[in-house]
C-alpha atoms as a PDB file:
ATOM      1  CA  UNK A   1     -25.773 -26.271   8.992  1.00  0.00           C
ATOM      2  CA  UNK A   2     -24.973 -27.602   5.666  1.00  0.00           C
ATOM      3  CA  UNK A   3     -27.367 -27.561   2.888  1.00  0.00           C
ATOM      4  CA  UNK A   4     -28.880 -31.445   2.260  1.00  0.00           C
ATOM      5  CA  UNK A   5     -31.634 -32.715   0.262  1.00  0.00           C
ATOM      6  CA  UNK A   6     -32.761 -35.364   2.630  1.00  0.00           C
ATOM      7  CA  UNK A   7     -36.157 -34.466   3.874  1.00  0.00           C
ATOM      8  CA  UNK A   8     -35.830 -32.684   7.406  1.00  0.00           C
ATOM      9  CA  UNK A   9     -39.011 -32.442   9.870  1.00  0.00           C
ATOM     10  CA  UNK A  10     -40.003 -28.634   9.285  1.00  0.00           C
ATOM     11  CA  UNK A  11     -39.958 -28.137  13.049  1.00  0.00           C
ATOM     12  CA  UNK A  12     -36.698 -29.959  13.597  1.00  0.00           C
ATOM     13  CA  UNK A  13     -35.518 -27.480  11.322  1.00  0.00           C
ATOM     14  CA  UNK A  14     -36.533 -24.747  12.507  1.00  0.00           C
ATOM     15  CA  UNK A  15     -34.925 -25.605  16.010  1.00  0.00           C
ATOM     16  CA  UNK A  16     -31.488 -26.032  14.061  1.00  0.00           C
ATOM     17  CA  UNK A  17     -32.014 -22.331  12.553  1.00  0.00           C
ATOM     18  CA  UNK A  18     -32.748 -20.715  16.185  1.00  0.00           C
ATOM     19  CA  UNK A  19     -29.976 -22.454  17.213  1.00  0.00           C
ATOM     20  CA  UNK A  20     -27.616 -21.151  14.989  1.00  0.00           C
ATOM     21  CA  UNK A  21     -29.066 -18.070  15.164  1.00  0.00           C
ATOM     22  CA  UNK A  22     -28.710 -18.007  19.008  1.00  0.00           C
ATOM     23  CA  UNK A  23     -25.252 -19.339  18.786  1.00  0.00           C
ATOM     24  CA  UNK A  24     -24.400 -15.910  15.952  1.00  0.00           C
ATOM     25  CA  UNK A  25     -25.856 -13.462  18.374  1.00  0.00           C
ATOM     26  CA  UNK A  26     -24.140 -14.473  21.244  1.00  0.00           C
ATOM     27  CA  UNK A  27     -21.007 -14.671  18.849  1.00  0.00           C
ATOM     28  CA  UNK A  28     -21.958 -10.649  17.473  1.00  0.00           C
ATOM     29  CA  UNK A  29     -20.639  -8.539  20.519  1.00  0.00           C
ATOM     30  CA  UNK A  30     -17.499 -10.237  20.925  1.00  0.00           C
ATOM     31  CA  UNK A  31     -16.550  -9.916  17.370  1.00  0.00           C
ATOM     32  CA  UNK A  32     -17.987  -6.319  17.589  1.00  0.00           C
ATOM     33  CA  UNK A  33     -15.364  -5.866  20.521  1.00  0.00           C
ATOM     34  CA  UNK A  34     -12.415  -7.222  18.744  1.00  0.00           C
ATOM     35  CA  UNK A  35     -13.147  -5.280  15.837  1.00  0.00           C
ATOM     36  CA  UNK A  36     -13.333  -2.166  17.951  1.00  0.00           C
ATOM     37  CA  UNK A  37     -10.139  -2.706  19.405  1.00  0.00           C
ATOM     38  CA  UNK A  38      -8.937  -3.282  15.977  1.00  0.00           C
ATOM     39  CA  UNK A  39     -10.009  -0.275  15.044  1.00  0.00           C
ATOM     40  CA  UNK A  40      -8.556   1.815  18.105  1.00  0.00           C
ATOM     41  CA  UNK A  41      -5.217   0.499  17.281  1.00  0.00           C
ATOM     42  CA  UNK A  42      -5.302   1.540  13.561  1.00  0.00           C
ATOM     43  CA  UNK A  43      -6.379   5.305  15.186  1.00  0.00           C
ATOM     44  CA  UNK A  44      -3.380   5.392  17.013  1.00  0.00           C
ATOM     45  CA  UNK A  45      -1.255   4.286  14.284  1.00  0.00           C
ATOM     46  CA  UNK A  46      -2.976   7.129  11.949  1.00  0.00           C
ATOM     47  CA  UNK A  47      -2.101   9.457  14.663  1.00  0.00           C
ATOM     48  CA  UNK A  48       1.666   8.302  14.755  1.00  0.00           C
ATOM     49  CA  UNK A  49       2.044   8.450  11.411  1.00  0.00           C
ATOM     50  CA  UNK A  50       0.023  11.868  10.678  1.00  0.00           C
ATOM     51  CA  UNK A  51       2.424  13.427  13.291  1.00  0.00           C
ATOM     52  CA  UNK A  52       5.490  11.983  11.925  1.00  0.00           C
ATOM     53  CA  UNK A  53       4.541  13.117   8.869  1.00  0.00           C
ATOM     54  CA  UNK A  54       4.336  16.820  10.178  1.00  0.00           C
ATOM     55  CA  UNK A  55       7.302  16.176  11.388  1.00  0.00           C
ATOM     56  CA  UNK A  56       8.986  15.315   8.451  1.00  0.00           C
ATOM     57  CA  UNK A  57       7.372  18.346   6.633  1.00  0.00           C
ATOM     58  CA  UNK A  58       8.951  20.408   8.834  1.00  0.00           C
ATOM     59  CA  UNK A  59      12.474  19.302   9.177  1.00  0.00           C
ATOM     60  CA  UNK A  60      12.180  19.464   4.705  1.00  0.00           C
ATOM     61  CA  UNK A  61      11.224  23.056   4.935  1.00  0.00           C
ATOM     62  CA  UNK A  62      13.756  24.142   7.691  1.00  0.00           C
ATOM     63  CA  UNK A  63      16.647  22.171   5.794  1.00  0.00           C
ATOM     64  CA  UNK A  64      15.101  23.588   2.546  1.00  0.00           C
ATOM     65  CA  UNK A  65      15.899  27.395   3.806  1.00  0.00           C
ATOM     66  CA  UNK A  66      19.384  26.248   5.351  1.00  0.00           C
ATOM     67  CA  UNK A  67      20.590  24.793   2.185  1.00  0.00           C
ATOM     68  CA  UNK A  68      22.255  21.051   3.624  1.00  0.00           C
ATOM     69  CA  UNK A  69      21.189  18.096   1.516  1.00  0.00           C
ATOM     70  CA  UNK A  70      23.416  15.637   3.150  1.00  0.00           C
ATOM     71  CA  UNK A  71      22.113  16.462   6.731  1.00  0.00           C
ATOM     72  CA  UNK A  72      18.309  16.502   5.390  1.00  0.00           C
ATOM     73  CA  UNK A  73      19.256  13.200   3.924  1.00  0.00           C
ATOM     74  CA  UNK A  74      20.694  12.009   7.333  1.00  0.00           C
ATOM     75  CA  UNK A  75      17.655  13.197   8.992  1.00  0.00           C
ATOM     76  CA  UNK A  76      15.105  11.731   6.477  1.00  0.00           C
ATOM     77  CA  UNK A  77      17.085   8.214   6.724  1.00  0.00           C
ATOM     78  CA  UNK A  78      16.515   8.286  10.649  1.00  0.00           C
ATOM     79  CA  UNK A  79      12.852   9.678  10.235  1.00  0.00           C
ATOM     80  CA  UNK A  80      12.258   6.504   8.040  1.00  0.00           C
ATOM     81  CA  UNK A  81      13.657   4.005  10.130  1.00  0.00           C
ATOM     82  CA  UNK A  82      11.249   5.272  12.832  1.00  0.00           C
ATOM     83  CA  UNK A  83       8.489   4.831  10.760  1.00  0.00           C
ATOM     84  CA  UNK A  84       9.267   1.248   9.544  1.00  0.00           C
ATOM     85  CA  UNK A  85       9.550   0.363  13.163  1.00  0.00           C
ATOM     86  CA  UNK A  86       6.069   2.480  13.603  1.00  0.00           C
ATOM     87  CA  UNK A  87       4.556  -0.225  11.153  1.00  0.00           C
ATOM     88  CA  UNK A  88       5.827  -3.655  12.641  1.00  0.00           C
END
C-alpha cells in the first residue's frame, strides 16, 4: 500500500504485505501469459519480415543480372507496400 508514517500494528502489517503479495502472485501467470502471446506474435512478425526480406534479396539480384531499373523499382515499390501493411 502506500508508504505512511502513522504507526501501523506490526501484525496488521504484515497481513497487508501477504495480501498484496497473494494478490501479485495470483496476478504473475496471467501477465506471464499475455506476455507470451506477445511474444509469439512478434515471432511471427520476425518470420514475415525475414522472408520478405529474402524475398526482396532475390528479386535485387535477378533484376541486377537482367539489367531493368524501372521494373526493379516497380517491384521494390509493391514489396514495400506489403511490408508497411505487414507492420500495422
Amino acid at each position: 500500500g502506500p508508504v505512511s508514517f502513522e504507526y501501523v500494528p506490526l501484525g496488521a502489517r504484515i497481513e497487508e504485505l501477504e495480501r498484496d503479495l497473494a494478490r501479485l502472485n495470483d496476478a504473475a501467470p496471467a501477465q506471464s501469459k499475455e506476455r507470451e502471446a506477445e511474444r509469439k506474435v512478434l515471432r511471427k512478425k520476425i518470420k514475415k519480415l525475414e522472408r520478405s526480406n529474402g524475398q526482396l534479396e532475390a528479386k535485387v539480384s535477378s533484376f541486377e543480372k537482367d539489367r531493368q531499373p524501372a521494373a526493379l523499382h516497380a517491384s521494390l515499390e509493391q514489396e514495400r507496400s506489403q511490408l508497411v501493411d505487414l507492420n500495422d
